[in-house]
C-alpha atoms as a PDB file:
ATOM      1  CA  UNK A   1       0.000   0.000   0.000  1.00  0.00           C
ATOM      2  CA  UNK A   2       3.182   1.932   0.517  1.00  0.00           C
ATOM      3  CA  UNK A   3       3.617   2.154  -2.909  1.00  0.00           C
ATOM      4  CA  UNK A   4       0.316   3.002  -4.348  1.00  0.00           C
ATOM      5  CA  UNK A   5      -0.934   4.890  -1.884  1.00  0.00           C
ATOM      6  CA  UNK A   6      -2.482   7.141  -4.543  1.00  0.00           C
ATOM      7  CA  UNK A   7      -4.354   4.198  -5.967  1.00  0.00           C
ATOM      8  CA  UNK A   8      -5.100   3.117  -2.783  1.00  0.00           C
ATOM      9  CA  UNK A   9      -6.563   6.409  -2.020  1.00  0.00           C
ATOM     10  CA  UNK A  10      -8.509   6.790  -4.745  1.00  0.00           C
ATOM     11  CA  UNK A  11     -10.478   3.357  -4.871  1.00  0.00           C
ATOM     12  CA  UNK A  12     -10.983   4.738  -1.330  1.00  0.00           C
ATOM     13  CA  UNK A  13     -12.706   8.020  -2.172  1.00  0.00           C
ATOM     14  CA  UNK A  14     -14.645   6.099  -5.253  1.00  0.00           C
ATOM     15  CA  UNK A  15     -16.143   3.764  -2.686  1.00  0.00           C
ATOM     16  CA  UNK A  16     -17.133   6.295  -0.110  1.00  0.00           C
ATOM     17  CA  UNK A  17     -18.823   8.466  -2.949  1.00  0.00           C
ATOM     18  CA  UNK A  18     -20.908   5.035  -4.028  1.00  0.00           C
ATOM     19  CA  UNK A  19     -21.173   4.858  -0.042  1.00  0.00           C
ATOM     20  CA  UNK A  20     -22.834   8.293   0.264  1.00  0.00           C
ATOM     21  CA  UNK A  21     -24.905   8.030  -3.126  1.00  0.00           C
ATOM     22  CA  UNK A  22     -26.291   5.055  -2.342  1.00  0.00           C
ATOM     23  CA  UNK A  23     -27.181   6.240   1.277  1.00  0.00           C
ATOM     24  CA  UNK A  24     -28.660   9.639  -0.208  1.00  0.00           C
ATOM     25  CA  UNK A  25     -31.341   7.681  -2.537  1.00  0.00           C
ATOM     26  CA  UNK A  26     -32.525   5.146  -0.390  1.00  0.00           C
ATOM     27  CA  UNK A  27     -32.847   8.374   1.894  1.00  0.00           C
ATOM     28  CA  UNK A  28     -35.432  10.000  -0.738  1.00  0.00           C
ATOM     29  CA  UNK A  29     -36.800   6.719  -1.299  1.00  0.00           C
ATOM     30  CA  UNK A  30     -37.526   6.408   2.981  1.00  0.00           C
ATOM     31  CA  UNK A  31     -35.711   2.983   2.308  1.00  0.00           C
ATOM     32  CA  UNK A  32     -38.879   1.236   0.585  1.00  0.00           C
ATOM     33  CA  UNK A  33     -38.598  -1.767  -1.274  1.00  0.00           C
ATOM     34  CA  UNK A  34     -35.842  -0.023  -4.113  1.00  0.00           C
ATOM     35  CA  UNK A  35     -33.193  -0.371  -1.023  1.00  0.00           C
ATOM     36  CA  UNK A  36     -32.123  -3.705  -1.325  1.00  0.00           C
ATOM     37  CA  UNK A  37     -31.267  -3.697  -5.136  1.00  0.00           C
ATOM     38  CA  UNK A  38     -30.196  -0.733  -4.790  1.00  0.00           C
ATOM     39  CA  UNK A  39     -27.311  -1.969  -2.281  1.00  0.00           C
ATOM     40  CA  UNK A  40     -26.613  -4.790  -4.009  1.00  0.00           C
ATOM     41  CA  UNK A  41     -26.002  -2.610  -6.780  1.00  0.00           C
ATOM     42  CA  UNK A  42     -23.801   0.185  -4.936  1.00  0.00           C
ATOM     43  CA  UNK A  43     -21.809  -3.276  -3.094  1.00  0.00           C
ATOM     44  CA  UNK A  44     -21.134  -4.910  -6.541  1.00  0.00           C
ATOM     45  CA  UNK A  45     -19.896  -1.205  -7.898  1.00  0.00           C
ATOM     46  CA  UNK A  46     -17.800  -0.864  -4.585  1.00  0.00           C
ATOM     47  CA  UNK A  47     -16.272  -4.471  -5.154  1.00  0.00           C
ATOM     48  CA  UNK A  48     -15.037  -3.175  -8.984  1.00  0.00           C
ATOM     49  CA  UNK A  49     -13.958  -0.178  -7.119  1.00  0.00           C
ATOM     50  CA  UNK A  50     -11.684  -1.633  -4.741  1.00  0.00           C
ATOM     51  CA  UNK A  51     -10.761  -5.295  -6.174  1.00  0.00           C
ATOM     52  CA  UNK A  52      -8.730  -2.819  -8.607  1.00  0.00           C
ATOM     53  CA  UNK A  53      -6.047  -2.614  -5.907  1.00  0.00           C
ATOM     54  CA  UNK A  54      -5.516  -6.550  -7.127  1.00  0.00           C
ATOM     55  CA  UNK A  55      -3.380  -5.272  -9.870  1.00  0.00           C
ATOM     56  CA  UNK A  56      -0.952  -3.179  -7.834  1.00  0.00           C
ATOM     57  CA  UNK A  57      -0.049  -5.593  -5.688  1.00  0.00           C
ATOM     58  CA  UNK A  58      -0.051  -8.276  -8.211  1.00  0.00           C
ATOM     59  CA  UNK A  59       2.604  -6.022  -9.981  1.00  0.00           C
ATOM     60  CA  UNK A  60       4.419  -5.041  -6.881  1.00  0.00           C
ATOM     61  CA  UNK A  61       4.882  -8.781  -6.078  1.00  0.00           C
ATOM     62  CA  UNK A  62       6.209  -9.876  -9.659  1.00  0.00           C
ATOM     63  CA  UNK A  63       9.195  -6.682  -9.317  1.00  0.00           C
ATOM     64  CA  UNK A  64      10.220  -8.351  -6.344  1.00  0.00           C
ATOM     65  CA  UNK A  65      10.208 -12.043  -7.699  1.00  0.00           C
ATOM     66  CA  UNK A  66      13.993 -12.044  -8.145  1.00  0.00           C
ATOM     67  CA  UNK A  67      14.248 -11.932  -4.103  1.00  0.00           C
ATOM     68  CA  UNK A  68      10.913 -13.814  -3.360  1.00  0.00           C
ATOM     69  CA  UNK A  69      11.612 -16.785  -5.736  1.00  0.00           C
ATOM     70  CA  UNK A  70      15.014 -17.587  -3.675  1.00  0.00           C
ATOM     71  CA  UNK A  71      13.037 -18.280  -0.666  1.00  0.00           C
ATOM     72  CA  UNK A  72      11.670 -21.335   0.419  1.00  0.00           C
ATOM     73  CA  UNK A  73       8.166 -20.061   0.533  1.00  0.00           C
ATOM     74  CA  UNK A  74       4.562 -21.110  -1.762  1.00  0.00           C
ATOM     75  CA  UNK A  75       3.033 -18.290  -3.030  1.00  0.00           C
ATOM     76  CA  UNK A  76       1.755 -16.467   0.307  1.00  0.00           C
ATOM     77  CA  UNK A  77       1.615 -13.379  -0.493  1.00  0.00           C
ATOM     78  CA  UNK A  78      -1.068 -14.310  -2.677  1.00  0.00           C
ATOM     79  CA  UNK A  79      -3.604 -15.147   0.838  1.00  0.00           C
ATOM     80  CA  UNK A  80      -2.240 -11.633   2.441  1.00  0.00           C
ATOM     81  CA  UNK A  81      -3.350 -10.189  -0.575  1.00  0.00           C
ATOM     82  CA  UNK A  82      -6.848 -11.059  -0.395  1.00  0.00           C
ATOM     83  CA  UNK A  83      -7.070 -10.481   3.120  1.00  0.00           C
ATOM     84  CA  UNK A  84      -6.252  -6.835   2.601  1.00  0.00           C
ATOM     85  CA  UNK A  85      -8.429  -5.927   0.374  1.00  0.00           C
ATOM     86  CA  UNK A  86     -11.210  -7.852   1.753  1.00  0.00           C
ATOM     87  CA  UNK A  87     -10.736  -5.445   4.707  1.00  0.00           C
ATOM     88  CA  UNK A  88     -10.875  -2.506   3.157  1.00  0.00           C
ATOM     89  CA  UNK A  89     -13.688  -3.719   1.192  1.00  0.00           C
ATOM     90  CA  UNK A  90     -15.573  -5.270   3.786  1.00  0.00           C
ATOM     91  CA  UNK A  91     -15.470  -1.633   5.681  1.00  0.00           C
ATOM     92  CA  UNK A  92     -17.492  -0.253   2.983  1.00  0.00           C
ATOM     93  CA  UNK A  93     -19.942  -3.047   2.631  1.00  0.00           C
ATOM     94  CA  UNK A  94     -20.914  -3.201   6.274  1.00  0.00           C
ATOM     95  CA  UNK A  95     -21.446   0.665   6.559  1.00  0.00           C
ATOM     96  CA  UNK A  96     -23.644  -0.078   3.797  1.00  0.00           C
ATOM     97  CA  UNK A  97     -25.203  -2.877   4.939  1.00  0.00           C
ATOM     98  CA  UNK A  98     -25.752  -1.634   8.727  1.00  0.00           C
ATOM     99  CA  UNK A  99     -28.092   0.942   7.285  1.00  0.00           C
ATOM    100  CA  UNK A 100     -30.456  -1.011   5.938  1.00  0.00           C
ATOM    101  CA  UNK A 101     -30.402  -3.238   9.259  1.00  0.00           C
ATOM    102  CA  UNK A 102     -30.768   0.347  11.364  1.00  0.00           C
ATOM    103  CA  UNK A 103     -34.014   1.202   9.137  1.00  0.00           C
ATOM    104  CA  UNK A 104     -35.679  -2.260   9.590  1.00  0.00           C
ATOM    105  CA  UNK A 105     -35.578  -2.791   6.097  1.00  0.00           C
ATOM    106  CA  UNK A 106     -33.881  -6.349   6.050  1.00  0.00           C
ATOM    107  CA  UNK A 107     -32.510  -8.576   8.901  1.00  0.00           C
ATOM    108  CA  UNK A 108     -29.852  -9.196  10.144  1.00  0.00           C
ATOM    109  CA  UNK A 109     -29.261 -12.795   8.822  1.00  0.00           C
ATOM    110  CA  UNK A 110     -29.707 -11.651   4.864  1.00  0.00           C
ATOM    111  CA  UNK A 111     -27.021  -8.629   5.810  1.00  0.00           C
ATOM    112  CA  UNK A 112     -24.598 -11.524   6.913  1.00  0.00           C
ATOM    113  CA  UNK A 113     -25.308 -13.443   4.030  1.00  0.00           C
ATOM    114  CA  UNK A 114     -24.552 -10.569   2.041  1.00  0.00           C
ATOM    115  CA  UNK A 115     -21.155  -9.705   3.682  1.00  0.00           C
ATOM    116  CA  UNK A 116     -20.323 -13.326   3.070  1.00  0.00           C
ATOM    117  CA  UNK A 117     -21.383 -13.296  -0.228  1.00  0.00           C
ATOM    118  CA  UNK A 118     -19.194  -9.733  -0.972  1.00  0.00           C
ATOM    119  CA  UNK A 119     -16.295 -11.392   0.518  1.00  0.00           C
ATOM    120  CA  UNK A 120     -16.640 -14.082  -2.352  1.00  0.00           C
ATOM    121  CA  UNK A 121     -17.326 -11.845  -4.603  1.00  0.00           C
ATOM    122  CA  UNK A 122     -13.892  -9.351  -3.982  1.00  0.00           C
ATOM    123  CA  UNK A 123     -12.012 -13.157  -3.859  1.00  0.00           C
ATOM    124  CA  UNK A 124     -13.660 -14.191  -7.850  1.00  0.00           C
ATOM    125  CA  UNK A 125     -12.341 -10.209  -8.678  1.00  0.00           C
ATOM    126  CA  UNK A 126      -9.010 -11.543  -7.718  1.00  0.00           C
ATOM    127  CA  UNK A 127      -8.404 -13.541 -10.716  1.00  0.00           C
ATOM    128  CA  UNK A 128      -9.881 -11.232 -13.780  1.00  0.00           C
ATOM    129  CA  UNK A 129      -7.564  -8.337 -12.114  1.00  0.00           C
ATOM    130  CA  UNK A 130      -4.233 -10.750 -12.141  1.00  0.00           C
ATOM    131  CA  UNK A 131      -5.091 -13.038 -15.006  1.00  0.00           C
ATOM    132  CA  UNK A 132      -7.103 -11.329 -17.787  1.00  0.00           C
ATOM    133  CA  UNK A 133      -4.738  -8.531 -18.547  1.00  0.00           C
ATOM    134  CA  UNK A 134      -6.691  -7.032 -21.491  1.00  0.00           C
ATOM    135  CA  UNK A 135     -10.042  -8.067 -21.070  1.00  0.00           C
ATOM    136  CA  UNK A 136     -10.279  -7.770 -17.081  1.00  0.00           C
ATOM    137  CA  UNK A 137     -13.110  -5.121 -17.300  1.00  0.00           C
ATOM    138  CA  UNK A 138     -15.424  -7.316 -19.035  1.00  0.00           C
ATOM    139  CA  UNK A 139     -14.744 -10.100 -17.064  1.00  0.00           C
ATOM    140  CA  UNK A 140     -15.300  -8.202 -14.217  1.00  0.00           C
ATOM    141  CA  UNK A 141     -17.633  -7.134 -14.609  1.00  0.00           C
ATOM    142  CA  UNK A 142     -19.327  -9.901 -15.987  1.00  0.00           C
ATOM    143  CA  UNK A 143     -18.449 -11.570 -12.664  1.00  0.00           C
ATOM    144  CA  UNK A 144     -20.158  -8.530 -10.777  1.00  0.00           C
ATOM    145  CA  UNK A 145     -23.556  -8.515 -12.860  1.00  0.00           C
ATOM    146  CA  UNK A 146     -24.272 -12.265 -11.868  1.00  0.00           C
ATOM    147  CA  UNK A 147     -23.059 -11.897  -8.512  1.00  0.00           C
ATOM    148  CA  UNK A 148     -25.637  -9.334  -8.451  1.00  0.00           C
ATOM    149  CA  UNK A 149     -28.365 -10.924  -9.891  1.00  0.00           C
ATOM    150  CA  UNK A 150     -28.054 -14.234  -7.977  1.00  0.00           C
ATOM    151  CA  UNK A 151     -27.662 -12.081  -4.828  1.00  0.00           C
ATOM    152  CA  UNK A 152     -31.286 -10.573  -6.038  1.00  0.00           C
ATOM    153  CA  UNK A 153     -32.708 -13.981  -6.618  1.00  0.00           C
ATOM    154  CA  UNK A 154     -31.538 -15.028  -2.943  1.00  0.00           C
ATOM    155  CA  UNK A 155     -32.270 -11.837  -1.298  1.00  0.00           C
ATOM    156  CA  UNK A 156     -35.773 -11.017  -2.619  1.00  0.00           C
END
């Protein structure tokens, strides 16, 4: 994060602005029955948002594979990784989530199930952001419009 603190930043600021949008319309909606999509929407744009920080470190970790491939050690980085931006994804999608529990608009049990089910969803980013160098967008977001939809189908 060191390194691309700038990019770090910045998938920050684009998730807090789908936070606060998000949170605005379901405001002017008084949280009626548009709310859920509506945050399954803003938690699959917030997982494109911030799964994008995939790529740096996937980068940062290939300039250093001169030192890393001398050591006796699988590829671990690659679990540290997806713990890190899984929490500061997973920030962002309970702010989001708590809402909706606060204004009695789902329960608590379909919230959890939607946390788990973003977690999944920022570790399936993984791959299109470190894999699919030229055709990562559509994959991901391929990956994000049926995570969405099956979410939906669950959910509703």
């Amino acid at each position: 994060f060191r390194q691309h603190y700038s990019e770090m930043l910045s998938k920050g600021i684009s998730s807090a602005l789908i936070l606060a949008a998000s949170i605005g319309l379901m405001e002017v909606w008084n949280y009626d029955y548009r709310a859920l999509p509506l945050t399954l929407i803003a938690l699959a744009g917030i997982a494109l948002s911030v799964s994008g920080l995939y790529r740096g470190m996937h980068l940062t970790h290939l300039a250093s594979g001169q030192f890393t491939s001398a050591l006796p050690l699988p590829l671990w980085w690659c679990w540290f990784d997806v713990a890190a931006v899984l929490l500061f994804g997973l920030c962002f999608a309970a702010a989001l989530n708590s809402v909706l529990v606060m204004h009695h608009d789902a329960s608590l049990t379909s919230m959890l199930i939607s946390l788990a089910a973003f977690a999944l969803l920022l570790y399936l980013l993984r791959f299109p952001q470190v894999h699919a160098e030229r055709h990562t967008v559509l994959f991901s977001s391929l990956i994000a419009g049926v995570w969405t939809a099956l979410m939906f189908y669950m959910l509703v």
